[in-house]
PDB file of N, CA and C in Angstrom:
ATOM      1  N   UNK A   1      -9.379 -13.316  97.082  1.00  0.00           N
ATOM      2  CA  UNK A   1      -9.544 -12.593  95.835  1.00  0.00           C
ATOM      3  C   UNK A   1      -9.313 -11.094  96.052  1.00  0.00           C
ATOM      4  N   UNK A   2      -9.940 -10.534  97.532  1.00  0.00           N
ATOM      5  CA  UNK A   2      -9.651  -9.265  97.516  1.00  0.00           C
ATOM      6  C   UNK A   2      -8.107  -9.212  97.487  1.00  0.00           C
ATOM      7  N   UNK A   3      -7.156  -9.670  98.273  1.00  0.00           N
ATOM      8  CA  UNK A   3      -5.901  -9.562  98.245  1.00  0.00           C
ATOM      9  C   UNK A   3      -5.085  -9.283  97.127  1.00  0.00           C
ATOM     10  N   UNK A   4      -5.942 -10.104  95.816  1.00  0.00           N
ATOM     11  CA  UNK A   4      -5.334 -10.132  94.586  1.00  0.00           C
ATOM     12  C   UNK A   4      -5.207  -9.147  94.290  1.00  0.00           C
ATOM     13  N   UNK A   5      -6.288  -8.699  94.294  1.00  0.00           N
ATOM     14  CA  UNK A   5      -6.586  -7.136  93.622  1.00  0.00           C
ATOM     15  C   UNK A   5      -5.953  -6.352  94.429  1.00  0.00           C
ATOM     16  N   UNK A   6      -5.762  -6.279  95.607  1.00  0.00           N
ATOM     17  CA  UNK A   6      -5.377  -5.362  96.117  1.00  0.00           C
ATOM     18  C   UNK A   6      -3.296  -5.012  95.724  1.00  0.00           C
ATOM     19  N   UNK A   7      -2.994  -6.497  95.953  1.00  0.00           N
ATOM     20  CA  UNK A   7      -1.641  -6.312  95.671  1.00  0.00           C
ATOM     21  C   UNK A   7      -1.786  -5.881  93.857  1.00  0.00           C
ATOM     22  N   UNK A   8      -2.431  -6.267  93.014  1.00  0.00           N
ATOM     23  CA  UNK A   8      -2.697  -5.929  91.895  1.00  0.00           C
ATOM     24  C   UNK A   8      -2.658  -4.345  91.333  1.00  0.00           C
ATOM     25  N   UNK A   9      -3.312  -3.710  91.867  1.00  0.00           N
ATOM     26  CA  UNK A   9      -3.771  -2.192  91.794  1.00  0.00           C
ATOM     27  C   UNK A   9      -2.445  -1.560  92.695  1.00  0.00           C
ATOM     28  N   UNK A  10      -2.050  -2.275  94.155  1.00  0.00           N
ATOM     29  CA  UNK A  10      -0.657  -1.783  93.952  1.00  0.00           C
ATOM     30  C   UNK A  10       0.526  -1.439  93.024  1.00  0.00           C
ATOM     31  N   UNK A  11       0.989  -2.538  92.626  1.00  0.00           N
ATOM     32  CA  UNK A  11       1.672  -2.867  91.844  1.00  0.00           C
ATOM     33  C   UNK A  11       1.551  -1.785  90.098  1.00  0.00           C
ATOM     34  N   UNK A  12       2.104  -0.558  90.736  1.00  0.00           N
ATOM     35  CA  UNK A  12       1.870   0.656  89.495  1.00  0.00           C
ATOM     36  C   UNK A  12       2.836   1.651  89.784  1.00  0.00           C
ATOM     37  N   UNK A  13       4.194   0.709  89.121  1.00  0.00           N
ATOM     38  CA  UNK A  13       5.647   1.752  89.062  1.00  0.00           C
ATOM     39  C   UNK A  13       5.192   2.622  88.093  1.00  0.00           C
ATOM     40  N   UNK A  14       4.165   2.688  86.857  1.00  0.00           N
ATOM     41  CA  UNK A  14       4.391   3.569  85.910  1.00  0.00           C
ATOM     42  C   UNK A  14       3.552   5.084  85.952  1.00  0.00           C
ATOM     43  N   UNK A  15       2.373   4.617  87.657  1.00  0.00           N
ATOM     44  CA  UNK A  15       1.766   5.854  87.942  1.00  0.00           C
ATOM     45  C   UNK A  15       0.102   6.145  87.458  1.00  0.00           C
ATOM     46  N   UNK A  16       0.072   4.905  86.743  1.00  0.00           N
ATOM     47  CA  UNK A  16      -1.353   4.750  85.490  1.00  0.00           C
ATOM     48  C   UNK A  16      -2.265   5.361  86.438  1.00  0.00           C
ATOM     49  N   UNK A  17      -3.324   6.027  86.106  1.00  0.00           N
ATOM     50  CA  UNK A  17      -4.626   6.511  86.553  1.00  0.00           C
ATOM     51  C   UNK A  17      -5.664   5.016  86.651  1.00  0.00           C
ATOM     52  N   UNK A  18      -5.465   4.633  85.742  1.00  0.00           N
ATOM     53  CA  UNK A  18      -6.348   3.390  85.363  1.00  0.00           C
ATOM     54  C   UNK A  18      -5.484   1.719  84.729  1.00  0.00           C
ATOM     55  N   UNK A  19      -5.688   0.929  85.484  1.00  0.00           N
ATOM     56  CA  UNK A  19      -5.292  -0.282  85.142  1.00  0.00           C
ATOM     57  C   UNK A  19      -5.627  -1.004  84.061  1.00  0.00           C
ATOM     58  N   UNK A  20      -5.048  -2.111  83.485  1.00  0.00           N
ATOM     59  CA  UNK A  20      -6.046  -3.072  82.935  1.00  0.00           C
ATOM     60  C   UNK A  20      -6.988  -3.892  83.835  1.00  0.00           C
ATOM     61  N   UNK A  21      -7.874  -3.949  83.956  1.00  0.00           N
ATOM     62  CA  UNK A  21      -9.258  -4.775  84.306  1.00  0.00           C
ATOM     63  C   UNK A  21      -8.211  -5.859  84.935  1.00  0.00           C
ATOM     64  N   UNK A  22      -8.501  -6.885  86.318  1.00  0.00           N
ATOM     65  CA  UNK A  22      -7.448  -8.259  86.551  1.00  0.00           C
ATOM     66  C   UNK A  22      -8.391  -9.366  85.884  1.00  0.00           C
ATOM     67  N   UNK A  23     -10.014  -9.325  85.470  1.00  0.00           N
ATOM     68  CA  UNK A  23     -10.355  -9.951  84.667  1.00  0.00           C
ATOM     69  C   UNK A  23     -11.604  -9.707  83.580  1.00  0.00           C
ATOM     70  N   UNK A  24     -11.161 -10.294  82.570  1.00  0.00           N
ATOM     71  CA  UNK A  24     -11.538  -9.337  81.731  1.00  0.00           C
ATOM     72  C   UNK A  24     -10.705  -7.711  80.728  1.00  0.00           C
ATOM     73  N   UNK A  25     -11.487  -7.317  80.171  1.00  0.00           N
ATOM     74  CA  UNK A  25     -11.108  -6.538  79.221  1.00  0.00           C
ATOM     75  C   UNK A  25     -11.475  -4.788  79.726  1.00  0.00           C
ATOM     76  N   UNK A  26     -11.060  -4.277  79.617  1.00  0.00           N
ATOM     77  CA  UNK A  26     -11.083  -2.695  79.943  1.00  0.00           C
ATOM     78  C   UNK A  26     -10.239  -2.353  81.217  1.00  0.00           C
ATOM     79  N   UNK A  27     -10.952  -1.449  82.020  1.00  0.00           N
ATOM     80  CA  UNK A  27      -9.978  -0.406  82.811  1.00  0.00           C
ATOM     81  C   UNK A  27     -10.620  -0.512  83.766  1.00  0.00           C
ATOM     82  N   UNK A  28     -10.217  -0.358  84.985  1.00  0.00           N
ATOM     83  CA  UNK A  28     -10.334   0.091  86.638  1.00  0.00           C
ATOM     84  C   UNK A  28     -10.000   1.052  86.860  1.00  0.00           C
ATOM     85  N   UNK A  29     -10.175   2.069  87.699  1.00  0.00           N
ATOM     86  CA  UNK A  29      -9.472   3.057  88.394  1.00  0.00           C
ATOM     87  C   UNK A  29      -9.064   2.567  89.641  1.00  0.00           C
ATOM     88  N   UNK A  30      -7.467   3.367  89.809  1.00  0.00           N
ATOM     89  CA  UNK A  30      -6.712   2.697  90.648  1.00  0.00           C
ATOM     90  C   UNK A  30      -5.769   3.808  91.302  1.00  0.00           C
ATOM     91  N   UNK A  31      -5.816   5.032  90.970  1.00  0.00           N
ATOM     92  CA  UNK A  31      -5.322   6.270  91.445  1.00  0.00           C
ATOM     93  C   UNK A  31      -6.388   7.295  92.018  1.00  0.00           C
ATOM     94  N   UNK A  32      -6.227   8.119  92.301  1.00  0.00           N
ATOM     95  CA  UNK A  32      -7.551   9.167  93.100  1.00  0.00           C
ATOM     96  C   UNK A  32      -7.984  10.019  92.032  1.00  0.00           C
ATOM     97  N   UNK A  33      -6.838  10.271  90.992  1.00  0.00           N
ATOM     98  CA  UNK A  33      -7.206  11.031  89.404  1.00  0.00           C
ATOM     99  C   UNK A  33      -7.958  10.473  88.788  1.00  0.00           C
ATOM    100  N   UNK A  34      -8.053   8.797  88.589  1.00  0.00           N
ATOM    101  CA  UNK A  34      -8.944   7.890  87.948  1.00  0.00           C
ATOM    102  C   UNK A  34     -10.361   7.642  89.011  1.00  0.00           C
ATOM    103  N   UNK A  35     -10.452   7.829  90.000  1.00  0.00           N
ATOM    104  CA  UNK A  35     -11.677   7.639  90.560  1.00  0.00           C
ATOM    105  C   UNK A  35     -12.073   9.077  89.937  1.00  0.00           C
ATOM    106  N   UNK A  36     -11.612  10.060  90.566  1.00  0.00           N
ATOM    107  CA  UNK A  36     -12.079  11.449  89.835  1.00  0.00           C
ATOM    108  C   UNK A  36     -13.109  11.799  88.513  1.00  0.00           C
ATOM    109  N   UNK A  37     -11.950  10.866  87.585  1.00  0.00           N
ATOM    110  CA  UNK A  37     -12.764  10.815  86.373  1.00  0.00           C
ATOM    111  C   UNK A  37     -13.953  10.569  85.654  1.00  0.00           C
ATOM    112  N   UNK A  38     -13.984   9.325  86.676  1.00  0.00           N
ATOM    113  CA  UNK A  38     -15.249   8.427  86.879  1.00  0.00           C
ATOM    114  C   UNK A  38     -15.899   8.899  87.464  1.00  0.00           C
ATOM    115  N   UNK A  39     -16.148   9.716  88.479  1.00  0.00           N
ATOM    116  CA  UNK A  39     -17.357  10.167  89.288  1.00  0.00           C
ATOM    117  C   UNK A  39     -18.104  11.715  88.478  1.00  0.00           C
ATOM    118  N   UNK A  40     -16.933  12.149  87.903  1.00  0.00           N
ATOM    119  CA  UNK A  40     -16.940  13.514  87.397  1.00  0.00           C
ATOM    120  C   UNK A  40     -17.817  13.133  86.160  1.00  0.00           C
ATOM    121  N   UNK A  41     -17.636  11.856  85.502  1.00  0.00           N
ATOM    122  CA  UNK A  41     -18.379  11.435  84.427  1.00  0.00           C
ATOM    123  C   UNK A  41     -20.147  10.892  84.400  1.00  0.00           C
ATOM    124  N   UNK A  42     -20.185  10.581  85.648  1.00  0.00           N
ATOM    125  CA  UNK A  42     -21.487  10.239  86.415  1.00  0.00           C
ATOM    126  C   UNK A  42     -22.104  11.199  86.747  1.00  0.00           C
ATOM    127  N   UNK A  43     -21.669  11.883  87.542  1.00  0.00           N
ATOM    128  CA  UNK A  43     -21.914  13.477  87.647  1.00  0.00           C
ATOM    129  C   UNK A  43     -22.649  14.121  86.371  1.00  0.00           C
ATOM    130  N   UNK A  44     -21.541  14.172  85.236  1.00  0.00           N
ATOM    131  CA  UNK A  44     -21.548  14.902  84.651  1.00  0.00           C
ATOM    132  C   UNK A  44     -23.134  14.494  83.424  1.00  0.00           C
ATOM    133  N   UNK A  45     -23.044  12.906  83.889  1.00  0.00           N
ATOM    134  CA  UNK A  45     -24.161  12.003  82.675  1.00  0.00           C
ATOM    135  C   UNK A  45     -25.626  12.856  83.626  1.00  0.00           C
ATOM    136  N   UNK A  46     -25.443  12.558  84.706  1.00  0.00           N
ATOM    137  CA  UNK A  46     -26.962  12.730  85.412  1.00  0.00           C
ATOM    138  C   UNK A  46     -26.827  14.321  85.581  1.00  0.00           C
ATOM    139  N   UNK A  47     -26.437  14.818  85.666  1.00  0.00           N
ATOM    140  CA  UNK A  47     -26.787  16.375  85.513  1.00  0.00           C
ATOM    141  C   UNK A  47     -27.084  16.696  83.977  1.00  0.00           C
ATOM    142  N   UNK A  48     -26.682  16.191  82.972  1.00  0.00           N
ATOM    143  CA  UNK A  48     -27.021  16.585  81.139  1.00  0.00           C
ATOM    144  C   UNK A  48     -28.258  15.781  81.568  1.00  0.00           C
ATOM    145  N   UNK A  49     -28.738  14.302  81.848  1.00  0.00           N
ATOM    146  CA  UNK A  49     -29.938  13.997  82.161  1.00  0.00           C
ATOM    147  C   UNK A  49     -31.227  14.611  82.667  1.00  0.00           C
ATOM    148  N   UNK A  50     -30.713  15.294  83.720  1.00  0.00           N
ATOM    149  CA  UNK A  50     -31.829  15.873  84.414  1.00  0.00           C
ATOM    150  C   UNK A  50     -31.895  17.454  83.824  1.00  0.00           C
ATOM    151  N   UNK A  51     -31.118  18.234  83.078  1.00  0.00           N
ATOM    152  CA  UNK A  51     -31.056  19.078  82.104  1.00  0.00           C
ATOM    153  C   UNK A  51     -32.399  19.142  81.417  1.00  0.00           C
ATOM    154  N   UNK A  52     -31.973  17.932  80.333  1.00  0.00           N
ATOM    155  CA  UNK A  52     -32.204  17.276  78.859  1.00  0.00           C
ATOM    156  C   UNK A  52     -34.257  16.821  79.441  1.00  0.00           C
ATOM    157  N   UNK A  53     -33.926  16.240  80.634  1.00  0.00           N
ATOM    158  CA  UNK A  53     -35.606  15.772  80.832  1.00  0.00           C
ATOM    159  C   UNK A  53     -36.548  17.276  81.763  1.00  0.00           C
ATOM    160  N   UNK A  54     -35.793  17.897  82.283  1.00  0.00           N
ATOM    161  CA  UNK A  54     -36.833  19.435  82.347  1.00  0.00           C
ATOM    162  C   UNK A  54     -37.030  20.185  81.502  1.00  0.00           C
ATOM    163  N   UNK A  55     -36.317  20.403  80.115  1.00  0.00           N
ATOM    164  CA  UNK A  55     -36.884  21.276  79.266  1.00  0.00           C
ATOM    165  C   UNK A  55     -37.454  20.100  78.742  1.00  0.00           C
ATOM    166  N   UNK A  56     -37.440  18.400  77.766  1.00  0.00           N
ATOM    167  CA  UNK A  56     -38.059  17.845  77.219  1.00  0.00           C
ATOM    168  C   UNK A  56     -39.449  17.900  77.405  1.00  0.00           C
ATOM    169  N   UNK A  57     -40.383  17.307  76.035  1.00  0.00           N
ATOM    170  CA  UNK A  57     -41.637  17.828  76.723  1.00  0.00           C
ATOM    171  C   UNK A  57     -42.484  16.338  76.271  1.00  0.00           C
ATOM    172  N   UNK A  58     -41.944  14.828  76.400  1.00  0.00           N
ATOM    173  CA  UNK A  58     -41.807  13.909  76.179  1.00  0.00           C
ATOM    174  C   UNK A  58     -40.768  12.769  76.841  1.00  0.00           C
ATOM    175  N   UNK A  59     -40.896  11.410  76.942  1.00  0.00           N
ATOM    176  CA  UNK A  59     -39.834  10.661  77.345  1.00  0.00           C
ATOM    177  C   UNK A  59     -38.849  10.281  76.177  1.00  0.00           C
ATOM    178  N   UNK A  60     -39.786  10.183  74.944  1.00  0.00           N
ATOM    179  CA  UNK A  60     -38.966  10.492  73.630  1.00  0.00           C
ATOM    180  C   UNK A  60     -37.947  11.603  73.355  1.00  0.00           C
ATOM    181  N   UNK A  61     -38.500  12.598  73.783  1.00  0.00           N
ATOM    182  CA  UNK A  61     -37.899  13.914  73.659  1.00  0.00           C
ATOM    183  C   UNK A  61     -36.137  13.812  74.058  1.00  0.00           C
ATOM    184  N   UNK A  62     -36.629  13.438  75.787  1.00  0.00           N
ATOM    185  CA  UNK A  62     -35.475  13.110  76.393  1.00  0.00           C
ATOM    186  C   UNK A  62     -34.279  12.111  75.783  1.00  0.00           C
ATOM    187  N   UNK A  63     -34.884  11.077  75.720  1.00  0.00           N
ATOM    188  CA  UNK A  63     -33.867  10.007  75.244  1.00  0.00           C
ATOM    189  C   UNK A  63     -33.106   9.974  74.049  1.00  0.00           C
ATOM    190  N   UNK A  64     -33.881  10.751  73.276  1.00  0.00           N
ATOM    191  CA  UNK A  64     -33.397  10.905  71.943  1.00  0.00           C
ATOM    192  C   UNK A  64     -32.433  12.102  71.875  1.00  0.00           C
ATOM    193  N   UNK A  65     -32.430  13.012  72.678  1.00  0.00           N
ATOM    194  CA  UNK A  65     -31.347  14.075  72.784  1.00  0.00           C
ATOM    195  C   UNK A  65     -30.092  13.432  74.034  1.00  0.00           C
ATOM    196  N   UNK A  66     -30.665  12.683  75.064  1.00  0.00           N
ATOM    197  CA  UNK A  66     -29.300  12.021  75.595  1.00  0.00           C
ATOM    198  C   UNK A  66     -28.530  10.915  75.296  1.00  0.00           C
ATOM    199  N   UNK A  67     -29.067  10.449  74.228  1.00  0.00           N
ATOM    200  CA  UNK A  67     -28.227   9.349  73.909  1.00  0.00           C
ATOM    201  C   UNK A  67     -27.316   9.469  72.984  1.00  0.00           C
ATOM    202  N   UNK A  68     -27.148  10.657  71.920  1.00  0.00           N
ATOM    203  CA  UNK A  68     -25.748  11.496  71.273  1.00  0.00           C
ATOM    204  C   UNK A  68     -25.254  12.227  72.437  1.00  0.00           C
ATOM    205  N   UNK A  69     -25.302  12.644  73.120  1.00  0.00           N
ATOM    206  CA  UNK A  69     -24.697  13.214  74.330  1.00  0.00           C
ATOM    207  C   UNK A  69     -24.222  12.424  75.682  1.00  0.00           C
ATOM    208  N   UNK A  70     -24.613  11.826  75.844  1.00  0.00           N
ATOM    209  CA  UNK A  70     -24.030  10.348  76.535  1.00  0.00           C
ATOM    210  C   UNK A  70     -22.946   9.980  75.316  1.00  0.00           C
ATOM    211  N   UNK A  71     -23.194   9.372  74.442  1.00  0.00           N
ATOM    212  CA  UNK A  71     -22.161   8.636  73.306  1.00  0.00           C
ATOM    213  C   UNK A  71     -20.721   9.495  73.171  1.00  0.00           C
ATOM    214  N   UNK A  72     -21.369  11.241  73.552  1.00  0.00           N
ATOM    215  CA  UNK A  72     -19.760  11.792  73.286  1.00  0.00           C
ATOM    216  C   UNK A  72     -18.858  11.458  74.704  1.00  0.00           C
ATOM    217  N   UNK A  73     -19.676  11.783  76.409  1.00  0.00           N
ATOM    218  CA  UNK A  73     -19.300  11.697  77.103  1.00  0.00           C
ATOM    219  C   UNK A  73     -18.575  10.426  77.637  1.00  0.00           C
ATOM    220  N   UNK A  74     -18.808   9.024  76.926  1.00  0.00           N
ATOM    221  CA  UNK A  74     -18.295   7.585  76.852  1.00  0.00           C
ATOM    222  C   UNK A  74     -16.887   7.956  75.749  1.00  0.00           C
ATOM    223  N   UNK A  75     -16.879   8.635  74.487  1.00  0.00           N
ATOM    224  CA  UNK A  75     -15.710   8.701  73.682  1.00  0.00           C
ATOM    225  C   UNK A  75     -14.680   9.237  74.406  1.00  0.00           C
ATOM    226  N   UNK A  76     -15.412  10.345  75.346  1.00  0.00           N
ATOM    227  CA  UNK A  76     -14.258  10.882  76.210  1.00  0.00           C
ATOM    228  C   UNK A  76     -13.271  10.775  77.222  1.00  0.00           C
ATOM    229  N   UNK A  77     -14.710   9.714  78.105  1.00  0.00           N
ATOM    230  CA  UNK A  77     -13.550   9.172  79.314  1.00  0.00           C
ATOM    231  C   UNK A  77     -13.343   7.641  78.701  1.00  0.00           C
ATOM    232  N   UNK A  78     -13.354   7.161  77.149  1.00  0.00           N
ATOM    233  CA  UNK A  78     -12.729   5.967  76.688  1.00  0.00           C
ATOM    234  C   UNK A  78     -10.925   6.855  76.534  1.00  0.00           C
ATOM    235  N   UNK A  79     -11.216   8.367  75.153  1.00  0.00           N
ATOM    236  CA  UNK A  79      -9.957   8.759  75.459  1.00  0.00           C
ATOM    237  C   UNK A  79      -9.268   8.937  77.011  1.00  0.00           C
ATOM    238  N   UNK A  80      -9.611   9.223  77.821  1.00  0.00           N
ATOM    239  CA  UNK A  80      -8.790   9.853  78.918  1.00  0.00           C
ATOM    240  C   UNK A  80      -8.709   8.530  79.223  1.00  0.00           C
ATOM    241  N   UNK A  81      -8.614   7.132  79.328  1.00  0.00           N
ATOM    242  CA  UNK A  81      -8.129   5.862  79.964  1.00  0.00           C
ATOM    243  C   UNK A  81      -7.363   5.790  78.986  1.00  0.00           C
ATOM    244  N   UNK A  82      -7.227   5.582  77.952  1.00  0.00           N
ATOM    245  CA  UNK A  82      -6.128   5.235  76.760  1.00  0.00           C
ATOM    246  C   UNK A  82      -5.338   6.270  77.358  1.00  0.00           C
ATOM    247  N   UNK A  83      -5.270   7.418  77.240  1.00  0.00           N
ATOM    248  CA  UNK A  83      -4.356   8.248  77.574  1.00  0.00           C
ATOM    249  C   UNK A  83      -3.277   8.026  78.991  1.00  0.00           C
ATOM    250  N   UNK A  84      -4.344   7.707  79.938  1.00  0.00           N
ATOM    251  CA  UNK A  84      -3.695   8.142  81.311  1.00  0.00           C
ATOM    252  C   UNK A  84      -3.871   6.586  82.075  1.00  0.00           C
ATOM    253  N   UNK A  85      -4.365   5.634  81.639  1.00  0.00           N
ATOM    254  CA  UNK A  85      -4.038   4.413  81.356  1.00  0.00           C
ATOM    255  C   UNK A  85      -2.965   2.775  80.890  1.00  0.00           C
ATOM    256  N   UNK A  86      -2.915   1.941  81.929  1.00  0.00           N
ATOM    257  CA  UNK A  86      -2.621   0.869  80.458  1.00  0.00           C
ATOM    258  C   UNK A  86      -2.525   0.275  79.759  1.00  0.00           C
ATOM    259  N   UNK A  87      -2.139  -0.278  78.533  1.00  0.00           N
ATOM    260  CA  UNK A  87      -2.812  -0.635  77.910  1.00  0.00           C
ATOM    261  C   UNK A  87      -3.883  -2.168  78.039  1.00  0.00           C
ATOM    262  N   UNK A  88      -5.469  -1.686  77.472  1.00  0.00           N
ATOM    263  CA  UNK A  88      -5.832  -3.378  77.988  1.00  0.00           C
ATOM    264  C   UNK A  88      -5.950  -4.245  77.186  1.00  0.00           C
ATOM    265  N   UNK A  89      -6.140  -5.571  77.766  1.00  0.00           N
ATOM    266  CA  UNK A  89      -6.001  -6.515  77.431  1.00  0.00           C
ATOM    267  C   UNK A  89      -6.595  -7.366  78.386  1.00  0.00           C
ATOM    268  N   UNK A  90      -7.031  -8.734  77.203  1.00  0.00           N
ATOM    269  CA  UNK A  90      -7.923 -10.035  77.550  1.00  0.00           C
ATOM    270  C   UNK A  90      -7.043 -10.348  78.761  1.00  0.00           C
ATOM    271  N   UNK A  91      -7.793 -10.593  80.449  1.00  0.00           N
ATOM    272  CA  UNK A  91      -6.699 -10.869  81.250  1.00  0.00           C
ATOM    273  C   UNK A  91      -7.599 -11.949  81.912  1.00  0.00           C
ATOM    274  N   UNK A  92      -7.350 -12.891  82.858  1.00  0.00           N
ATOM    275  CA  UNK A  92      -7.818 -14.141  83.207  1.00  0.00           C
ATOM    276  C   UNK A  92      -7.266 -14.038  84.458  1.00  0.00           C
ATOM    277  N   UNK A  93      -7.242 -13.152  85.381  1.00  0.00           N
ATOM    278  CA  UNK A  93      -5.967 -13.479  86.668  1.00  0.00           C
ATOM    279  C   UNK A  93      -4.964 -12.839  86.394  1.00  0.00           C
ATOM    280  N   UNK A  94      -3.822 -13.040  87.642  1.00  0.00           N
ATOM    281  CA  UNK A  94      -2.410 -12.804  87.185  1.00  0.00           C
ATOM    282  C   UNK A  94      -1.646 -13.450  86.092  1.00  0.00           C
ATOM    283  N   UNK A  95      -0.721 -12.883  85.683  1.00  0.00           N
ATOM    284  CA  UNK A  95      -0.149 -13.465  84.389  1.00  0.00           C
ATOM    285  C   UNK A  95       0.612 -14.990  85.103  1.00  0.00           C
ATOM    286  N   UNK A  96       0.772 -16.227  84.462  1.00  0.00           N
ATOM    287  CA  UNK A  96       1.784 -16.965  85.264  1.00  0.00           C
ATOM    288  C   UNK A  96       2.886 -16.794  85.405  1.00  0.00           C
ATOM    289  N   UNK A  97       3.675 -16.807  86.542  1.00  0.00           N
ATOM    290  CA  UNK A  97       5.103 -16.402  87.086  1.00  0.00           C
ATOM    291  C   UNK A  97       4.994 -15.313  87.758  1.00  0.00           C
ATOM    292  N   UNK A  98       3.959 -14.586  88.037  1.00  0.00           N
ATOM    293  CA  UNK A  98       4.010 -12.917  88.247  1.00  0.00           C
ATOM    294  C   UNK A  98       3.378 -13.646  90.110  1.00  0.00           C
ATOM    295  N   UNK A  99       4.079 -12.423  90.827  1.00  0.00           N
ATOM    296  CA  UNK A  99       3.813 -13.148  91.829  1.00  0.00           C
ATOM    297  C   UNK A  99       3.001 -12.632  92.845  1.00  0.00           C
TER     298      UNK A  99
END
């Protein structure tokens, strides 16, 4: 299975940052720009987290101000995979014939 994937995530004449998923629906990162993104986005969630919960003065407080702020940071790196991505789709494996 690793092999799959591996020749899989090779297999990127067009340069994509991010793949389609080999099963299942969404995106992988599969370039060093697309890991980037992803870590920069983790990064970026737990630092607004730990922000958002030292001034809060409640666990309510917190959650309720990171969860519109999380929601934009998900719209964003959803755009930057559409963008620099391609396109996905319901996938089950390799396609048949593909080798």
């Amino acid at each position: 299975m690793i092999k799959e994937y591996r020749e899989y995530f090779k297999n990127n004449p067009n340069g994509y940052w991010f793949k389609a998923k080999l099963y299942g629906w969404g995106w992988t990162p599969v370039k060093w720009q697309g890991w980037a993104v992803v870590i920069a986005f983790i990064f970026l969630s737990i630092l607004n987290f730990n922000r958002l919960d030292y001034s809060s003065h409640s666990a309510s407080d917190t959650l309720i101000n990171f969860l519109p702020q999380t929601f934009i940071l998900v719209i964003i790196l959803i755009l930057i995979c559409y963008k620099k991505g391609e396109k996905p789709r319901w996938q089950w494996g390799k396609e048949r014939g593909s080798k």
